[in-house]
Protein backbone atom coordinates (compact mmCIF):
# COMPACT_ATOMS: atom_id res chain seq x y z
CA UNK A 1 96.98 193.94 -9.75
CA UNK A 2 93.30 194.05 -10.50
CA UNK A 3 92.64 190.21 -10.18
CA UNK A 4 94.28 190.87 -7.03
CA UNK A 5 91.89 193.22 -5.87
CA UNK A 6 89.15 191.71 -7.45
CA UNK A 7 89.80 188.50 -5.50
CA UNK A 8 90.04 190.82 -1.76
CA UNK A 9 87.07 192.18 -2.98
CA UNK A 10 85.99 188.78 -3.11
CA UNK A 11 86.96 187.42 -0.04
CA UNK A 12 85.58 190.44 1.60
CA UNK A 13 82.10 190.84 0.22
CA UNK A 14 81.21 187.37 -0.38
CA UNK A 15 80.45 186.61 3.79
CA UNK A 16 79.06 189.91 4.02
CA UNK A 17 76.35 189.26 1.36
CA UNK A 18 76.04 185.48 3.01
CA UNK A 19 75.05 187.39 6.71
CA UNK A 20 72.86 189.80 4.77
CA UNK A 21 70.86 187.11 3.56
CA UNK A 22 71.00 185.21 6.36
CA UNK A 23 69.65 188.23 8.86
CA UNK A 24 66.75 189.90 5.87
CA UNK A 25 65.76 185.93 5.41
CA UNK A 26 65.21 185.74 9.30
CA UNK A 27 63.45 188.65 9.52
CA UNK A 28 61.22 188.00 6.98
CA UNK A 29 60.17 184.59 8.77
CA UNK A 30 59.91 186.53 11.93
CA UNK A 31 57.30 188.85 10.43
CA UNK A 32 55.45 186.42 8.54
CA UNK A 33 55.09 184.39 12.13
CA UNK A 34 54.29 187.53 13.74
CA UNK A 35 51.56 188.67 11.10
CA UNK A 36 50.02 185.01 11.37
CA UNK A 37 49.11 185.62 15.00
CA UNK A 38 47.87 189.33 14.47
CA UNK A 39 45.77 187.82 11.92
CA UNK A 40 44.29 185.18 14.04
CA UNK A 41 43.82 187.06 16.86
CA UNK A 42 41.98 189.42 14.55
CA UNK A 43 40.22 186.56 13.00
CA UNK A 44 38.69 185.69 16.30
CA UNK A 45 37.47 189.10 17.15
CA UNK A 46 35.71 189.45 13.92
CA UNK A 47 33.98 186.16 14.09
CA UNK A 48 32.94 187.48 18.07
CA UNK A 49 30.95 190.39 16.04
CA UNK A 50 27.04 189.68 16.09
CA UNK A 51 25.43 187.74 13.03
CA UNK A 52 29.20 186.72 11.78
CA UNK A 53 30.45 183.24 11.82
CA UNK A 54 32.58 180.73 10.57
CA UNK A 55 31.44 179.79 6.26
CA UNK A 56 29.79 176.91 6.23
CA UNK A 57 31.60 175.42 3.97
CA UNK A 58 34.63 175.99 1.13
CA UNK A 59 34.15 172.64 -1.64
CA UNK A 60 34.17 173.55 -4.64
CA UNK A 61 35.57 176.92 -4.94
CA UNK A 62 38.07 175.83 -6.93
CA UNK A 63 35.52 175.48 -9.67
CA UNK A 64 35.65 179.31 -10.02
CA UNK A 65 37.72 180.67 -12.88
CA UNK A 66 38.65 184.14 -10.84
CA UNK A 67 40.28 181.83 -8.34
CA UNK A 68 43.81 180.45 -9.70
CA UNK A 69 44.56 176.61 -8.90
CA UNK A 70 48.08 176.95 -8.62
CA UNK A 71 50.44 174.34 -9.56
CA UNK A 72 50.16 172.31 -6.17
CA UNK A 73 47.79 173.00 -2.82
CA UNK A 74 45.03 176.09 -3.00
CA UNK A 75 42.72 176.84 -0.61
CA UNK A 76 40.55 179.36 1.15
CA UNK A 77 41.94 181.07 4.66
CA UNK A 78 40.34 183.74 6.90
CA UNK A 79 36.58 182.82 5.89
CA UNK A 80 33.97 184.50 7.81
CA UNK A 81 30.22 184.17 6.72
CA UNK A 82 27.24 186.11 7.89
CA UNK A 83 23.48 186.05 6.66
CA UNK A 84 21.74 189.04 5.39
CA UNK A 85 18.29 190.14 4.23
CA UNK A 86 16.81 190.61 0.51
CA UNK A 87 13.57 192.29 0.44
CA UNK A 88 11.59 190.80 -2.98
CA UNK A 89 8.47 192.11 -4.19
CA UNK A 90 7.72 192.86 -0.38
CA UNK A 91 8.85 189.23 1.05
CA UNK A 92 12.19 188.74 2.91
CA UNK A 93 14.73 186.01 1.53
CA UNK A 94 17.94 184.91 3.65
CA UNK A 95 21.15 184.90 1.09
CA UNK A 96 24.53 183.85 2.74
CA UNK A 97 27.50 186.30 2.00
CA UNK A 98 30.99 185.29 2.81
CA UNK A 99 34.14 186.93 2.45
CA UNK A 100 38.13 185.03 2.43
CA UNK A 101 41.43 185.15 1.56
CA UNK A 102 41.90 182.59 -1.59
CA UNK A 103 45.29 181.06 -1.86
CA UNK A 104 47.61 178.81 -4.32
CA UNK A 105 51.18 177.36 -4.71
CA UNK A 106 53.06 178.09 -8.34
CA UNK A 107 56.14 176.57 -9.39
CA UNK A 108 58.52 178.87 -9.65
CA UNK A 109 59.86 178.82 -13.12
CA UNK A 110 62.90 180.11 -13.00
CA UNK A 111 63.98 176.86 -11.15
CA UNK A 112 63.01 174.72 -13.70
CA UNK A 113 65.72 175.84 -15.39
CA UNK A 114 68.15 176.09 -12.42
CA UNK A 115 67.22 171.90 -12.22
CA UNK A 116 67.39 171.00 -15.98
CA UNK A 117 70.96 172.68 -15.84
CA UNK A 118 72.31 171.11 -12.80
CA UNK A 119 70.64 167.61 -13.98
CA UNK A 120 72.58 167.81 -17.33
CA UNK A 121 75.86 169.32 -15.53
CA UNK A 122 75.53 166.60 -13.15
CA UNK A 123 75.16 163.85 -15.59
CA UNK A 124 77.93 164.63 -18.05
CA UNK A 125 80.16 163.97 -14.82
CA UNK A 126 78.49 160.60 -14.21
CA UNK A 127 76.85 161.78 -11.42
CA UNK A 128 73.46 161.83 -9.62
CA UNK A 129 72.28 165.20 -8.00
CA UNK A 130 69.12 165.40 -6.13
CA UNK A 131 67.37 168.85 -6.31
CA UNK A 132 64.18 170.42 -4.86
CA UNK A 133 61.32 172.21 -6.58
CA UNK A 134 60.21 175.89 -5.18
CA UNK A 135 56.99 177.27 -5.28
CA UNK A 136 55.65 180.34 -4.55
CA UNK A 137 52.44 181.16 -2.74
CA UNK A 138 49.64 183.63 -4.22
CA UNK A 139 46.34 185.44 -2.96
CA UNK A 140 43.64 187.09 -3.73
CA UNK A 141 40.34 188.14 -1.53
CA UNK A 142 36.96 187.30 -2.72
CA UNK A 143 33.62 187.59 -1.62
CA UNK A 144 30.61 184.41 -2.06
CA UNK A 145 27.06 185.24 -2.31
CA UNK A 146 24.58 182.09 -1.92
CA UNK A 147 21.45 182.72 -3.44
CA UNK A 148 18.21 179.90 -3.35
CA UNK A 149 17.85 180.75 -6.98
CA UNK A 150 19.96 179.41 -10.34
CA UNK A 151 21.78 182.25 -11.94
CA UNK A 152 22.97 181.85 -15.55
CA UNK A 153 26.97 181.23 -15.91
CA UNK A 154 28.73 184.21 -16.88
CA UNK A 155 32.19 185.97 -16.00
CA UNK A 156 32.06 189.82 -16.10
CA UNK A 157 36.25 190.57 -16.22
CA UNK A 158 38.05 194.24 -15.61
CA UNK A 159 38.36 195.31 -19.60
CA UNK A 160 42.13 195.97 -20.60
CA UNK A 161 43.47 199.89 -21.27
CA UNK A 162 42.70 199.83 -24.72
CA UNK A 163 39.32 198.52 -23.25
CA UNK A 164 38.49 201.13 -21.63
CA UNK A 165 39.60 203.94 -23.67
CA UNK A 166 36.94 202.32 -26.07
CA UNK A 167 39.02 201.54 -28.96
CA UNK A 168 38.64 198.22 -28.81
CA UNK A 169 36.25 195.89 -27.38
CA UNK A 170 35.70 192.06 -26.82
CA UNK A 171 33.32 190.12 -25.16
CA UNK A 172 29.01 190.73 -24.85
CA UNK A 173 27.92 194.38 -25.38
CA UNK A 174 25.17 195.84 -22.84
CA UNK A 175 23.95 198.93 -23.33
CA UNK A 176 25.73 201.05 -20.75
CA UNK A 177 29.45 202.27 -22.38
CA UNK A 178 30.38 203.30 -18.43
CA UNK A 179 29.89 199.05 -17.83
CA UNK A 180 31.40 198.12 -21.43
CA UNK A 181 34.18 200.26 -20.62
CA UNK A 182 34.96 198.93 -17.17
CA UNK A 183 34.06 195.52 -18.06
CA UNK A 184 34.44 192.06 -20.81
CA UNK A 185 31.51 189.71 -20.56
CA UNK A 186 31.50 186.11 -21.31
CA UNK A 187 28.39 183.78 -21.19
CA UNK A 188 27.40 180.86 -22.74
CA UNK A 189 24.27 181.84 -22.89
CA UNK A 190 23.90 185.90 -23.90
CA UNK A 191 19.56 185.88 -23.87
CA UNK A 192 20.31 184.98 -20.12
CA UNK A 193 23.18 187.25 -19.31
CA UNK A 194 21.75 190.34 -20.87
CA UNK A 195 18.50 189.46 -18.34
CA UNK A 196 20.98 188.96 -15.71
CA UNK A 197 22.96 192.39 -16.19
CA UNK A 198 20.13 194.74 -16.29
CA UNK A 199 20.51 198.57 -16.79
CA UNK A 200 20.75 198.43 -12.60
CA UNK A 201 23.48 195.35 -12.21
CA UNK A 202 25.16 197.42 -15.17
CA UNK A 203 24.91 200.65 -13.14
CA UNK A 204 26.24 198.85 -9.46
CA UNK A 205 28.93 196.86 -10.99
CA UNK A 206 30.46 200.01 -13.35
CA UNK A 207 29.61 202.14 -9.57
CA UNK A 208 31.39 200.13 -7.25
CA UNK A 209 32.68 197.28 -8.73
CA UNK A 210 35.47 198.30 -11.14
CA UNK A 211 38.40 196.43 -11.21
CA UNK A 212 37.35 193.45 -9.80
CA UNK A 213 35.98 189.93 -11.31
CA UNK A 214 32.06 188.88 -10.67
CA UNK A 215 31.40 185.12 -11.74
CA UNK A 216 27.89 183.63 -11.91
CA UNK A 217 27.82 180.00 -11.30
CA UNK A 218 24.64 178.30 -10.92
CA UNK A 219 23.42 179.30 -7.53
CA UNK A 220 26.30 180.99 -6.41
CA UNK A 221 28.32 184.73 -6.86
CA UNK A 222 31.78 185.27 -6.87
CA UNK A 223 33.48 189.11 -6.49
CA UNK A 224 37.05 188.16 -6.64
CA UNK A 225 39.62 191.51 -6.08
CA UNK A 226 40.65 194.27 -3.22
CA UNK A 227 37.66 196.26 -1.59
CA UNK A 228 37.75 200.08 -1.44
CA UNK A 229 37.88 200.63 1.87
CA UNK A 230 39.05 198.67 5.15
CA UNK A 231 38.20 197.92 9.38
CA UNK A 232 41.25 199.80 10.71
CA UNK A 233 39.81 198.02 14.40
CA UNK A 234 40.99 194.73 12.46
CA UNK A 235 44.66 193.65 11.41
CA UNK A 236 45.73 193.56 8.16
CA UNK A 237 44.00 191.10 5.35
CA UNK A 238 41.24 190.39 8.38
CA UNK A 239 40.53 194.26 7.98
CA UNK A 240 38.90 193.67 4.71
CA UNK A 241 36.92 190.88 5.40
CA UNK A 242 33.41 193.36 6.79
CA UNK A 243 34.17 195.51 3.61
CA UNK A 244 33.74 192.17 1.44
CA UNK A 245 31.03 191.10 3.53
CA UNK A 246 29.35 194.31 2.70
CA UNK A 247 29.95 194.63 -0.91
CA UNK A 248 28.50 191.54 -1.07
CA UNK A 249 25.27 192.58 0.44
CA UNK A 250 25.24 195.17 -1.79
CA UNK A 251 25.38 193.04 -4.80
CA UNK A 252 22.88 190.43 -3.47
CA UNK A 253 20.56 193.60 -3.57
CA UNK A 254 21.28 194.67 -7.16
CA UNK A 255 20.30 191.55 -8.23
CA UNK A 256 17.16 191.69 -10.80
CA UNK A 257 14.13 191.14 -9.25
CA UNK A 258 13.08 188.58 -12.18
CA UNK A 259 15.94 186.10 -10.89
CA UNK A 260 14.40 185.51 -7.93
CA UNK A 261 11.18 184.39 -9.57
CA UNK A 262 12.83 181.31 -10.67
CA UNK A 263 12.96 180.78 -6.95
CA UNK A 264 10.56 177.67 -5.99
């Protein structure tokens, strides 16, 4: 009697799950198409917006650790650029700020396993099956800063919980605990990324920048994470972009005034 009513059950459910799919899958591709066009349109009034444009140009992000390769295609989406104003020792220098949505493709690995058992099901019958690899698409916002000076490597990370209850500690030691706390430190070079991360840069990053990822790289800044705040005039992931673009600025200003001497 119960495999009976197990197998009604069955019978029953089993289409009812298949249409239940079916219709959340649809909707889900509905509202991805739908927020695609929000964003554009928003896209295109934020780049109408005085002293913002397009970003010049996205090569070599990818050589940034706080942005993720992915397992296939990455790339950069939503860029907007503007130029702002540094006042040094009393003489103005133009640094370009830019602010995007980063994106990869990762294999989902649960499939890999879904494959190697079908393959070896497949084959034990004398029989070829062809399957299809999945992948699974990521992001993350960031912020570039573009500065006509060379800034020593280094990659200030958000510390862990044990980090910042100040139990334990890895990385470069500055002399703020607030910063040590909030943050890990790696550099190649620690002479030049104590000079870098002065008592000030300490003091802005542990201030506004907790829980996000800074990266020097020669002449450029990365601030990879989610801002605090957001344009509610702008739709969605656009509706971040002037908050990056401003954080950014902010940064750009923090920077020690002894960098820029190594300006030409």
């Amino acid at each position: 009697m119960l495999d009976l009513i197990d197998g009604v059950l069955d019978v029953i459910f089993h289409p009812i799950a298949l249409i239940v799919l079916v219709v959340a899958g649809a909707a889900a591709w509905v509202w991805s198409v739908y927020d695609e066009q929000l964003c554009r349109q928003a896209h295109r009034k934020l780049l109408a917006r005085p002293n913002v444009g397009p970003m010049p140009a996205t090569m070599g992000l990818a050589e940034f650790e706080s942005l993720p390769r992915g397992d296939r295609n990455n790339g950069a989406r939503w860029a907007v650029s503007q130029q702002c104003r540094i006042d040094v020792a009393g003489e103005p220098v133009e640094v370009t700020v830019s602010a995007f949505e980063w994106w990869w493709e990762t294999r989902d690995r649960h499939n890999d396993r879904r494959r190697r058992r079908n393959a070896l099901f497949h084959l034990a019958r004398g029989r070829t099956h062809a399957t299809f690899q999945t992948y699974t698409t990521s992001t993350r916002l960031a912020a570039l800063i573009e500065v006509p000076i060379e800034v020593p490597d280094l990659l200030c990370k958000p510390t862990s919980v044990v980090g910042r209850a100040g139990i334990a500690r890895r990385g470069l030691q500055l002399e703020s605990d607030e910063f040590n706390r909030a943050f890990v430190v790696h550099a190649d070079n620690e002479v030049e990324a104590v000079r870098a991360l002065d008592a000030d840069m300490q003091a802005t990053l542990a201030r506004h920048f907790q829980g996000r990822t800074v990266e020097f790289r020669r002449g450029r800044i990365l601030i990879a994470g989610e801002p605090d705040h957001s344009d509610g005039s702008l739709h969605g992931t656009i509706g971040r972009m002037p908050a990056l673009l401003l954080d950014a600025t902010r940064f750009a200003r923090a920077l020690p005034g002894h960098l820029w001497g190594a300006s030409p």
